[in-house]
N, C-alpha and C. Protein backbone atom coordinates (compact mmCIF):
# COMPACT_ATOMS: atom_id res chain seq x y z
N UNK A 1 96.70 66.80 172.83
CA UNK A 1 95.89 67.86 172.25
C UNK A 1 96.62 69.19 172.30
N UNK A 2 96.88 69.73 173.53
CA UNK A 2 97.96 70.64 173.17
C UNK A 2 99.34 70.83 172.25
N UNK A 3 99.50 69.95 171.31
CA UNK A 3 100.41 70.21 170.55
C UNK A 3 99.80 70.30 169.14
N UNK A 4 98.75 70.19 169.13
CA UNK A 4 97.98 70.42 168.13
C UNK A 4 96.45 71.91 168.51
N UNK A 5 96.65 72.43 169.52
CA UNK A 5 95.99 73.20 169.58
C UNK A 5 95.69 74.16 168.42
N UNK A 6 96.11 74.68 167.44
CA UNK A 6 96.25 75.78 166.58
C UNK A 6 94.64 74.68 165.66
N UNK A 7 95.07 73.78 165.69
CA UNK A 7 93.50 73.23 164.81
C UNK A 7 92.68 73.09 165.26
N UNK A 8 92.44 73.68 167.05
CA UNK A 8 91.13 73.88 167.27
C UNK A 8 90.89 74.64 167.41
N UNK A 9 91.89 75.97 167.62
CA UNK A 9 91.58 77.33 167.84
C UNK A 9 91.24 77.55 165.70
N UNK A 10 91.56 77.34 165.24
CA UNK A 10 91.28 77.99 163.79
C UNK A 10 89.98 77.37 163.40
N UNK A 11 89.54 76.37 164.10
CA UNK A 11 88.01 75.95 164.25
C UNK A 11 86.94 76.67 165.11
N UNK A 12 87.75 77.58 165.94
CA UNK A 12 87.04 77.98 167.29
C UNK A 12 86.64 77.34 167.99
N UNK A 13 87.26 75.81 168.38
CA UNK A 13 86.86 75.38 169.28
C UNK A 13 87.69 75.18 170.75
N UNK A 14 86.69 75.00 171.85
CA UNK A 14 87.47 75.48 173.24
C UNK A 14 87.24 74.00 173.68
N UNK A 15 88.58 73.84 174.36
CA UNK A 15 88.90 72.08 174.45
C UNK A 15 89.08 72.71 176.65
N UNK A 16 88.26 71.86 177.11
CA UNK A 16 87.67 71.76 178.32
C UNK A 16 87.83 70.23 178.76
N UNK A 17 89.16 70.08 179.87
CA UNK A 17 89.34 68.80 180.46
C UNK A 17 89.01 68.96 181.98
N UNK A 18 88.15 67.78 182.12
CA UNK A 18 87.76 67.21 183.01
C UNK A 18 88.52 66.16 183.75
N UNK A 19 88.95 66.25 184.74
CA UNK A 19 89.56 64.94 185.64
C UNK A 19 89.11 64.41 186.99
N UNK A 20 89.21 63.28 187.24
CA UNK A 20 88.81 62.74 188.50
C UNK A 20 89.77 63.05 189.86
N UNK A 21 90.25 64.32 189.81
CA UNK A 21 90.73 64.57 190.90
C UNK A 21 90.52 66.08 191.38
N UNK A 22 91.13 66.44 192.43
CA UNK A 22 90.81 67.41 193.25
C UNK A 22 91.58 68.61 192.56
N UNK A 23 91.37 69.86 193.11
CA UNK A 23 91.99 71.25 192.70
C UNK A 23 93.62 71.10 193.07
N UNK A 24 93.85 70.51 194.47
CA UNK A 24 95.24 70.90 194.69
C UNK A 24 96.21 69.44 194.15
N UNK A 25 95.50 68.41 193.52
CA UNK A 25 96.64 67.47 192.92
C UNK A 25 96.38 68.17 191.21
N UNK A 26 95.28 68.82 190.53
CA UNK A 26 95.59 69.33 189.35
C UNK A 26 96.67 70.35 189.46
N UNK A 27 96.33 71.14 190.39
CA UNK A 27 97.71 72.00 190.61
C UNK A 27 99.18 71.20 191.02
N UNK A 28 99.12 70.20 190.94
CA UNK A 28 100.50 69.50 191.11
C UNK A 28 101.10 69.11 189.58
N UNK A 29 99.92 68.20 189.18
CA UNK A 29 100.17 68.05 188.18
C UNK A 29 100.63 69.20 187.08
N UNK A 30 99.96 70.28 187.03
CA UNK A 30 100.00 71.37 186.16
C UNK A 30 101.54 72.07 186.19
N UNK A 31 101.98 71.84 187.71
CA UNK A 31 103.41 72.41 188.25
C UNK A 31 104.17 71.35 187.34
N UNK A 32 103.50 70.33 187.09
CA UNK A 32 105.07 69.21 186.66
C UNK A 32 105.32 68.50 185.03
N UNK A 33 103.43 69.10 184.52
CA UNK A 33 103.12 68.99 183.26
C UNK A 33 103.21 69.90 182.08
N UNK A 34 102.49 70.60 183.08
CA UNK A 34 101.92 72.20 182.20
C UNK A 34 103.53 72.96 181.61
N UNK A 35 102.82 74.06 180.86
CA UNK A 35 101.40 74.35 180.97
C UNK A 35 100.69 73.94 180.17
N UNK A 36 99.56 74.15 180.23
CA UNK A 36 98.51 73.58 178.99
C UNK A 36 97.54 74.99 178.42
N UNK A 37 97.42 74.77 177.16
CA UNK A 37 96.37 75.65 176.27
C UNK A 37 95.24 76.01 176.88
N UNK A 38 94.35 75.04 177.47
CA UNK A 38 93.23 74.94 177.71
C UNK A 38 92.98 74.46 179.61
N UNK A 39 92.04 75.27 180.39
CA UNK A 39 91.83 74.76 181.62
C UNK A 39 91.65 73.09 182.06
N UNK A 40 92.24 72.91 183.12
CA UNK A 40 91.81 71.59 183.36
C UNK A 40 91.23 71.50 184.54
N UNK A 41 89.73 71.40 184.94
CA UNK A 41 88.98 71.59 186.10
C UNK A 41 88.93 70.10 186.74
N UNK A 42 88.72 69.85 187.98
CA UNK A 42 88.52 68.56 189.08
C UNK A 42 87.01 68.42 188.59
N UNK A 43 87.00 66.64 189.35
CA UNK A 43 85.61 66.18 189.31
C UNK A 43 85.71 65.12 190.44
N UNK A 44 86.35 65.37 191.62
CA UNK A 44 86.80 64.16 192.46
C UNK A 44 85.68 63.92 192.97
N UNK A 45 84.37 63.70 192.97
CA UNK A 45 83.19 62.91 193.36
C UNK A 45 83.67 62.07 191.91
N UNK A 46 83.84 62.31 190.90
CA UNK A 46 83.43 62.05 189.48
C UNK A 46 82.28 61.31 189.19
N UNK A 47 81.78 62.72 189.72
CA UNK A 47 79.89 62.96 189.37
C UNK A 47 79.73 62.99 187.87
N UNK A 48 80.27 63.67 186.95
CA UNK A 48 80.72 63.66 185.75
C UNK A 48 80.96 62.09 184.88
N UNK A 49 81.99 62.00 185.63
CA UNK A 49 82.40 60.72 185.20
C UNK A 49 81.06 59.52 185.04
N UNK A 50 80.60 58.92 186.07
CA UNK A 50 79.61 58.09 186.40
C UNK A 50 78.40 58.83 185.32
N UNK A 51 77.86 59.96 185.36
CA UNK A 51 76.77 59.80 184.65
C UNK A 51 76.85 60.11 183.53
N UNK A 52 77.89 59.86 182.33
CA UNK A 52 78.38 60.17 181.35
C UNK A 52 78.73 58.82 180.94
N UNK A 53 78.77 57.99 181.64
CA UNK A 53 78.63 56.67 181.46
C UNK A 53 79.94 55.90 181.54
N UNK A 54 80.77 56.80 182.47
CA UNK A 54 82.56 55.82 182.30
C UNK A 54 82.28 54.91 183.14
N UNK A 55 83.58 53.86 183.21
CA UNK A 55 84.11 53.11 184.08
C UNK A 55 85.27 53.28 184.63
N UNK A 56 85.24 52.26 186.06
CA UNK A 56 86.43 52.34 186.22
C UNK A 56 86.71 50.72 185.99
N UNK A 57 87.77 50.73 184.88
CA UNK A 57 88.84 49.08 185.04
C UNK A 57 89.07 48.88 185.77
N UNK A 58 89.16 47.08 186.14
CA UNK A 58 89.71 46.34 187.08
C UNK A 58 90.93 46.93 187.08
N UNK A 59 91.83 46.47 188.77
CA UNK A 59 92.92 46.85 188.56
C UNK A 59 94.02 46.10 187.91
N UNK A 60 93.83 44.94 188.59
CA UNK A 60 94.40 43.52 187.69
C UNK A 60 94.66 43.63 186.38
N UNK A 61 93.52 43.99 185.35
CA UNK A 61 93.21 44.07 184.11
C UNK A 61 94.62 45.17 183.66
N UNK A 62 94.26 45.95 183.90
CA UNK A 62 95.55 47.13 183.86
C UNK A 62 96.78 46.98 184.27
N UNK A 63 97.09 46.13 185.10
CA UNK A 63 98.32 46.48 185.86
C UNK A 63 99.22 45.16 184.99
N UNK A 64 97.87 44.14 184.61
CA UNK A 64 98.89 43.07 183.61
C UNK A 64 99.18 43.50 182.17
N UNK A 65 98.04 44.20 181.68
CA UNK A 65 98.50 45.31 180.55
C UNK A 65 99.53 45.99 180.24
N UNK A 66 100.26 46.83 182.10
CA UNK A 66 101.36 47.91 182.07
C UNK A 66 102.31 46.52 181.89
N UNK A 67 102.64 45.48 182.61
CA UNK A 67 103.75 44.42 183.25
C UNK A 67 104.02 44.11 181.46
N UNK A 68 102.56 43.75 180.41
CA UNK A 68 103.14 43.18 179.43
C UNK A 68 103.74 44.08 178.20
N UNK A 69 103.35 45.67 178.77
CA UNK A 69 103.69 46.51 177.68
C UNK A 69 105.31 46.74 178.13
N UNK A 70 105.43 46.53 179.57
CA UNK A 70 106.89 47.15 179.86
C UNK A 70 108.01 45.62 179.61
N UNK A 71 107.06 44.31 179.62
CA UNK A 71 107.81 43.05 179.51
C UNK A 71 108.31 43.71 177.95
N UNK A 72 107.60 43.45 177.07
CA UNK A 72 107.18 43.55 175.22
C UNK A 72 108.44 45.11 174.97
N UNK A 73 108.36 45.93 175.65
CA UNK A 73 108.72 47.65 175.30
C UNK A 73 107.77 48.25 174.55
N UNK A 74 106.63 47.73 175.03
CA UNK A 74 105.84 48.81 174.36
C UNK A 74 105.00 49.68 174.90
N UNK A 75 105.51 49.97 176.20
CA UNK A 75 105.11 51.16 176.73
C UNK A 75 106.86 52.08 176.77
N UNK A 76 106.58 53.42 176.35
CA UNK A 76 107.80 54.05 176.87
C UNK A 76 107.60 54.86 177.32
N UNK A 77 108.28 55.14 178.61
CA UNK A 77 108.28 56.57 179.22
C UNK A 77 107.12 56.32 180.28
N UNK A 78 106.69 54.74 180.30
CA UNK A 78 105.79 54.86 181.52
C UNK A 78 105.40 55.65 182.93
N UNK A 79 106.67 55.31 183.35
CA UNK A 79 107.14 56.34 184.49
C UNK A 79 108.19 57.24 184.19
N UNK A 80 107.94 58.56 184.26
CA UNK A 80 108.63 59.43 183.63
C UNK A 80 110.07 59.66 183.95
N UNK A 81 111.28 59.97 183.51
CA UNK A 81 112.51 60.26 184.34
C UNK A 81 112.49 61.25 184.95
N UNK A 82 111.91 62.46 184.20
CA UNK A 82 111.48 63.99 185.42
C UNK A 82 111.63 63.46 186.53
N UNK A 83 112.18 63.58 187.55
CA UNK A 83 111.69 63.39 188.80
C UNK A 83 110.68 63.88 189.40
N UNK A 84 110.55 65.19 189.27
CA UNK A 84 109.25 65.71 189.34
C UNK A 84 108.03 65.22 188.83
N UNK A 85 108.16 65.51 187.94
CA UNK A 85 107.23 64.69 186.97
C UNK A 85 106.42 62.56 187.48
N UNK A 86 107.66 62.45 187.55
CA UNK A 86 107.80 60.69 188.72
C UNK A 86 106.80 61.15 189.58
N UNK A 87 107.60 62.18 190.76
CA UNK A 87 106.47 61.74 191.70
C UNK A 87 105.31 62.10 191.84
N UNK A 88 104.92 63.38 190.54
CA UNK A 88 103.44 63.32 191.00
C UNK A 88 102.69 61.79 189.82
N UNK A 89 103.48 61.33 189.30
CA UNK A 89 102.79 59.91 188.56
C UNK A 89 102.25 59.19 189.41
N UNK A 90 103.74 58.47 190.27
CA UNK A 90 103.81 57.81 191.58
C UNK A 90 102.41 57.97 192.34
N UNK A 91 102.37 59.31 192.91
CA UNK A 91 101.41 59.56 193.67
C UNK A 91 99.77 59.35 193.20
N UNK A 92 99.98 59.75 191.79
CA UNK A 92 98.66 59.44 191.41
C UNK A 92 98.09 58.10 191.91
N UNK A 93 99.12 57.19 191.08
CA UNK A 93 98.85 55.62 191.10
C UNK A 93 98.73 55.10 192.48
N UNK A 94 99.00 55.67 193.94
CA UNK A 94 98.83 55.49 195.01
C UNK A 94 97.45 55.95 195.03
N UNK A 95 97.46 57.11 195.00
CA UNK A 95 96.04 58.26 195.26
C UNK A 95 94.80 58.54 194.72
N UNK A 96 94.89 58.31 193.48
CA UNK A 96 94.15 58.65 192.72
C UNK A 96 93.43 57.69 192.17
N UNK A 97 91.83 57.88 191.49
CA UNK A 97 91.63 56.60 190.08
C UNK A 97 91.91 56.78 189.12
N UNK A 98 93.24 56.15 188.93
CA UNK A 98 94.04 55.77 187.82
C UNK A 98 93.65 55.14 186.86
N UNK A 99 92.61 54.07 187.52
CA UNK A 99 92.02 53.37 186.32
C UNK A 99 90.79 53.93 185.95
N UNK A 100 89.82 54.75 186.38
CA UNK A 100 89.02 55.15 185.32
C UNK A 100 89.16 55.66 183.52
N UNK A 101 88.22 55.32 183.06
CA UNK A 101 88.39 55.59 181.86
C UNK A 101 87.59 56.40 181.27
N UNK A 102 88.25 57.69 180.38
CA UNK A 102 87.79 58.55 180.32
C UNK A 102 86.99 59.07 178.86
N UNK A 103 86.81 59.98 177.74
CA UNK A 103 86.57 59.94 176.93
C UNK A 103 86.42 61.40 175.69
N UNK A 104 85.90 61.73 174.88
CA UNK A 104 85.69 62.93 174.49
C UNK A 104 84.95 63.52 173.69
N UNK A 105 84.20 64.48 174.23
CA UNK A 105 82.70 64.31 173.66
C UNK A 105 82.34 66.40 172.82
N UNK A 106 81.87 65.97 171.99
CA UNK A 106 81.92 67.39 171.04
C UNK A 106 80.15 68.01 171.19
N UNK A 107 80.37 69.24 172.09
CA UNK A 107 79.24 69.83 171.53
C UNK A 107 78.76 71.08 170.83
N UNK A 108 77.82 71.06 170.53
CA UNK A 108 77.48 72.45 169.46
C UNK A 108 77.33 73.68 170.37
N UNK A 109 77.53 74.95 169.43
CA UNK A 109 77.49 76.19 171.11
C UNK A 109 76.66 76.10 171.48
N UNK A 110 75.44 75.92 170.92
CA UNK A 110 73.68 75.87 172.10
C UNK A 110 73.90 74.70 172.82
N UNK A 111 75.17 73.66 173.19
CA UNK A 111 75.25 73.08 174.49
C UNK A 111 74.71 71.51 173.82
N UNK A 112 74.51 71.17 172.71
CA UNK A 112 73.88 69.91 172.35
C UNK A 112 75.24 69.37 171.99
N UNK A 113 74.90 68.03 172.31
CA UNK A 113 76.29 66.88 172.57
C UNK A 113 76.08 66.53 170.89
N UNK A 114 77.02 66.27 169.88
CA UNK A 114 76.98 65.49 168.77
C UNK A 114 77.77 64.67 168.29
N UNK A 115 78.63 64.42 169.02
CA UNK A 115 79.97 63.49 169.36
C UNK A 115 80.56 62.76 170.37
N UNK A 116 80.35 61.85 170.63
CA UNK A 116 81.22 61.15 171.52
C UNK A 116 82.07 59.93 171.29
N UNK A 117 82.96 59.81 171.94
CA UNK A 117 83.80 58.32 172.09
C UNK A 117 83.75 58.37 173.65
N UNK A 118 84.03 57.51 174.13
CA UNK A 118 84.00 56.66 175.96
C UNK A 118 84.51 55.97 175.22
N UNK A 119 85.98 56.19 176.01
CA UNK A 119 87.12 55.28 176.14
C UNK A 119 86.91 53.60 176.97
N UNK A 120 87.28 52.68 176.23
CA UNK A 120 86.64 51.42 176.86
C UNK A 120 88.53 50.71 177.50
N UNK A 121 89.57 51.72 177.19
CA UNK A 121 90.42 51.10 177.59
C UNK A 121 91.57 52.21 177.77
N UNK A 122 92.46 52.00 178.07
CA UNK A 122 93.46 53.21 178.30
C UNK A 122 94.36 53.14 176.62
N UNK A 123 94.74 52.38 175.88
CA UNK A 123 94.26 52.68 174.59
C UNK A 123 93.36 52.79 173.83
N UNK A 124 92.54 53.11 174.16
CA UNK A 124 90.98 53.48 173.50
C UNK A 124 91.00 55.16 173.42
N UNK A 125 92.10 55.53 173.35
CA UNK A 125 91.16 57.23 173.59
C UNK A 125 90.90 57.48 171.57
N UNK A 126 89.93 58.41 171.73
CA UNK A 126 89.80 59.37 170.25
C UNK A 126 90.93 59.51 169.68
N UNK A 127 90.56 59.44 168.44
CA UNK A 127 92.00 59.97 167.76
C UNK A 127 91.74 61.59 167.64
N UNK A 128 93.06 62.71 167.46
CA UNK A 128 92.67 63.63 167.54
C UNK A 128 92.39 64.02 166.19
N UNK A 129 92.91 63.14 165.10
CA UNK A 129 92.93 63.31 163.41
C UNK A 129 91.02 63.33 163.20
N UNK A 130 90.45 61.82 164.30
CA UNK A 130 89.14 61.52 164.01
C UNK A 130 88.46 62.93 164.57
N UNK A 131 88.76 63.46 165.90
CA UNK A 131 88.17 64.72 166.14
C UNK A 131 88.03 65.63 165.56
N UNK A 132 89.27 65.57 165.06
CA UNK A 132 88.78 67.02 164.25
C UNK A 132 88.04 67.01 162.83
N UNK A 133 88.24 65.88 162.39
CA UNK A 133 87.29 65.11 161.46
C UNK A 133 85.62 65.69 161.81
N UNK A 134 85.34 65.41 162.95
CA UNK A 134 84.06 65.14 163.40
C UNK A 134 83.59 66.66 163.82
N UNK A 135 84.39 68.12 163.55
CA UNK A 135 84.33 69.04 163.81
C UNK A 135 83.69 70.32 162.09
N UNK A 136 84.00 69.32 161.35
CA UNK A 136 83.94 69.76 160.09
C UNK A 136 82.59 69.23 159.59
């Protein structure tokens, strides 16, 4: 989304990420990602998460997914060469829920939801072509 930011700012719209982790691993991440356009706030209860209706994937399910995308090459850049970048991945996948699945949901300024996708897989996210589709 940030590389396409300019089509939501010329929409006026303010893109607000949510994650299942704490303030000081977003600040890791942000040191090794960022920067980014738009804030990215914690939800490590992911109080959010749960009543918005995500899941979290098996791990199994996923981890034979990564084995057959990296068997196949069709994951690239799984684990990043940054080193930096590596170890806060690394760490996630130790630390973090990695496997929850997340999603992206559009609302009007008086706060009413009129869009959503819930991601049912880690290729499942929105397209951002369909979003902004769904903004017009």
């Amino acid at each position: 989304m940030r590389e396409r930011i300019e089509e939501f700012n010329e929409q006026n719209v303010k893109i607000y990420v949510i994650a299942p982790s704490n303030a000081q691993f977003i600040s890791q991440f942000l040191d090794a990602f960022g920067p980014f356009p738009f804030p990215i706030v914690g939800d490590p209860e992911r109080a959010a998460y749960y009543e918005m209706g995500h899941h979290t994937s098996p791990k199994w399910k996923l981890l034979s997914k990564a084995a057959l995308g990296l068997i196949f090459g069709k994951l690239k850049n799984f684990i990043p060469k940054d080193e930096h970048q590596k170890e806060v991945v690394l760490k996630s996948m130790k630390t973090a829920d990695v496997y929850i699945q997340g999603g992206t949901y559009l609302y009007s300024e008086n706060g009413d939801l009129f869009w959503q996708h819930t991601d049912s897989s880690p290729e499942d996210h929105a397209k951002i072509d369909t979003v902004l589709e769904k903004l017009t």
